[in-house]
Protein backbone atom coordinates (compact mmCIF):
# COMPACT_ATOMS: atom_id res chain seq x y z
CA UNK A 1 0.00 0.00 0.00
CA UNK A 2 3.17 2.59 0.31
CA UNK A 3 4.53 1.76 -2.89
CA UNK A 4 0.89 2.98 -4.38
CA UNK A 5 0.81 5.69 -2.11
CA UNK A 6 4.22 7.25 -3.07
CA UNK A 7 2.94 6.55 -6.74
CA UNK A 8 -0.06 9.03 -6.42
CA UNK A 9 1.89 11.39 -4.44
CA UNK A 10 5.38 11.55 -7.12
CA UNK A 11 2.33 11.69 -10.10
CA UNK A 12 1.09 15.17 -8.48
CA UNK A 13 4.46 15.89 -8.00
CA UNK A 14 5.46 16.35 -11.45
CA UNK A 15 1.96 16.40 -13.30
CA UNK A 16 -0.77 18.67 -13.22
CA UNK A 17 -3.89 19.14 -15.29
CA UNK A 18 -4.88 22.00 -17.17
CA UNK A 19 -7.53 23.06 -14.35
CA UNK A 20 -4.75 23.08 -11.81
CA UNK A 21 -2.14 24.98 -14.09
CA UNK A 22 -5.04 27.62 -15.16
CA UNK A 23 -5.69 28.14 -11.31
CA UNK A 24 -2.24 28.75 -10.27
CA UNK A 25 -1.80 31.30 -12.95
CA UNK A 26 -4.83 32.96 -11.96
CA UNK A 27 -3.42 33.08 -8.55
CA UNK A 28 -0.05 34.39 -9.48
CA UNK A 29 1.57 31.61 -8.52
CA UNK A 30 5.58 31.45 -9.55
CA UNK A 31 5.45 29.42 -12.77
CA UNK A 32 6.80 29.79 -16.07
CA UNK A 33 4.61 27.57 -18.29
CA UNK A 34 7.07 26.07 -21.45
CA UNK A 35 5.81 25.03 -25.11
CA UNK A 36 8.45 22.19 -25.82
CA UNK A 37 7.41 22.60 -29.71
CA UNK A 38 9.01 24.04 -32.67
CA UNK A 39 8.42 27.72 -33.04
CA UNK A 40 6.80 27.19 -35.75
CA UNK A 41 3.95 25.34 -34.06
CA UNK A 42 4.52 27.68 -31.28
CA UNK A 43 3.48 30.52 -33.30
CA UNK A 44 0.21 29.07 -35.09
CA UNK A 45 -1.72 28.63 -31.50
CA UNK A 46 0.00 28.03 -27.81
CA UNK A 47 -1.20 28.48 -24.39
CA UNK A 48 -1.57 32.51 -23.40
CA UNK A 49 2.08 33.61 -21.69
CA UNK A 50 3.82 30.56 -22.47
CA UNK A 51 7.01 31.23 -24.16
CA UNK A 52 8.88 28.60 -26.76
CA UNK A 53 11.94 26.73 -25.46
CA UNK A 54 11.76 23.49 -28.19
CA UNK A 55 13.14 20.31 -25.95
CA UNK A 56 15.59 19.85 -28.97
CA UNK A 57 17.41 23.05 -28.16
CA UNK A 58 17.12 23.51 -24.27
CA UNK A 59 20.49 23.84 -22.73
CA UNK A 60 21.84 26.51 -19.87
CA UNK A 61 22.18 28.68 -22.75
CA UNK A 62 19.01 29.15 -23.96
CA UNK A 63 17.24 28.57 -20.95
CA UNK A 64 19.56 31.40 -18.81
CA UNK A 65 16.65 33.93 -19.02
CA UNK A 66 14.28 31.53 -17.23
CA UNK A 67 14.17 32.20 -13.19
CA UNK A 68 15.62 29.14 -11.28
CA UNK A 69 12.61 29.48 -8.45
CA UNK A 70 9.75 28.92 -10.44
CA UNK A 71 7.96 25.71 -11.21
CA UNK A 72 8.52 24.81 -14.93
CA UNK A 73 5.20 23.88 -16.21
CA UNK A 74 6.40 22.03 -19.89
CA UNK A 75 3.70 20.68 -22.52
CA UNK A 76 3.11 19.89 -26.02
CA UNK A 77 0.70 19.15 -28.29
CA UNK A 78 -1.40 16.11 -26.52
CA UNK A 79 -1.16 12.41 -25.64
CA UNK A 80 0.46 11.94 -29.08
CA UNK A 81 3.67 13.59 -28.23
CA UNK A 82 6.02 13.48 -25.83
CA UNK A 83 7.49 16.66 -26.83
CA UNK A 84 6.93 18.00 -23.23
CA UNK A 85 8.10 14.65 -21.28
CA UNK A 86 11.28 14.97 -23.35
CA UNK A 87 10.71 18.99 -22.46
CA UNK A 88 10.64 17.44 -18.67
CA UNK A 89 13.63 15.81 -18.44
CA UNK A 90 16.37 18.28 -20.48
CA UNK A 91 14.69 21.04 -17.74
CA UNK A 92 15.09 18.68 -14.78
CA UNK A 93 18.59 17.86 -15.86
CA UNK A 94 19.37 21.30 -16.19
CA UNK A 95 18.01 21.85 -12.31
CA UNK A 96 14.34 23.25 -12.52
CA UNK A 97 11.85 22.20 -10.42
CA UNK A 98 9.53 20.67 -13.10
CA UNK A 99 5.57 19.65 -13.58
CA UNK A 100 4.71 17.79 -16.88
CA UNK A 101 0.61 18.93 -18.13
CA UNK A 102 -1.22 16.29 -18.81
CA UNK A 103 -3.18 16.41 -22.42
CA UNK A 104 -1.12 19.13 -22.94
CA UNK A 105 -2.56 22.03 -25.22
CA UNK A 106 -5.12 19.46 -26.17
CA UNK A 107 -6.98 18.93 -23.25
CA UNK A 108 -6.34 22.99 -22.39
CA UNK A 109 -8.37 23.65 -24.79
CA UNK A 110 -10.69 20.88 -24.23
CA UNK A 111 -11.30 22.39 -20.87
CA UNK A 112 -12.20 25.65 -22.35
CA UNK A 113 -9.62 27.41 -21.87
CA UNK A 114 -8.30 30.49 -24.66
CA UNK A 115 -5.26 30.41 -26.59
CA UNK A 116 -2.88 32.82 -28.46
CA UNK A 117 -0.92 32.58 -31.49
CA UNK A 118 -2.13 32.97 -35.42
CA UNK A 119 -4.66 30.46 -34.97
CA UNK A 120 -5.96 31.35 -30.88
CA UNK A 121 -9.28 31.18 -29.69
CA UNK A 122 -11.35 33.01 -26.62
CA UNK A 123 -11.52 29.50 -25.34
CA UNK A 124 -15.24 28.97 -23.89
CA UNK A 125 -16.08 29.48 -20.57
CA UNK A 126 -19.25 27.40 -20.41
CA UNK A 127 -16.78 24.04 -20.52
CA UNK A 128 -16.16 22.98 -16.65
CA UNK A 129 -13.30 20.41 -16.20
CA UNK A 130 -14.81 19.50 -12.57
CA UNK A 131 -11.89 18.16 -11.04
């Protein structure tokens, strides 16, 4: 019964759902949320204040800008791609603190939530997640 227990609690350690991830922004919570994607997906539609570090090209370089105290929130496009696990570990390697979102933009937008980019939407409020 520990083993399952430490399961569930290291899941909600380094996952959270979009409801979760909207909520602490809302509450100004220290977070920089990551789009592990190219930039040029990045620029058609992406999650409001997200900014573009591709997992292919994260390295103390181009992640110098990013503030060492904040919880690195990294995604991608869904369940199909593991663009933000791989996202995940190059941050966690590097020495962020580090949440994967689950169903990435997908299931942020799924859960009514708006998006920017060339191809963002006002999102619609009348979608609950419930969680």
């Amino acid at each position: 019964m520990q083993a399952q227990l430490q399961h569930y609690l290291d899941k909600l350690a380094y996952e959270t759902d979009s409801s979760d991830l909207k909520a602490a922004l809302a509450a100004n919570e220290n977070i920089v949320v990551i789009d592990a994607r190219s930039a040029e997906v990045y620029a058609i539609e992406h999650i409001p204040g997200a900014i573009n570090v591709p997992h292919r090209t994260m390295s103390e370089e181009t992640t110098s800008h990013i503030d060492r105290n904040a919880v690195i929130v990294t995604y991608c496009d869904g369940i199909g791609c593991n663009a933000s696990t791989k996202g995940a570990l190059n941050m966690t390697k590097l020495g962020f603190k580090v949440k994967e979102l689950m169903g990435g933009l997908d299931w942020w937008k799924r859960d009514g939530y708006p998006t920017a980019g060339e191809k963002g939407t006002q999102g619609n409020s009348e979608i609950l997640c419930g969680c």
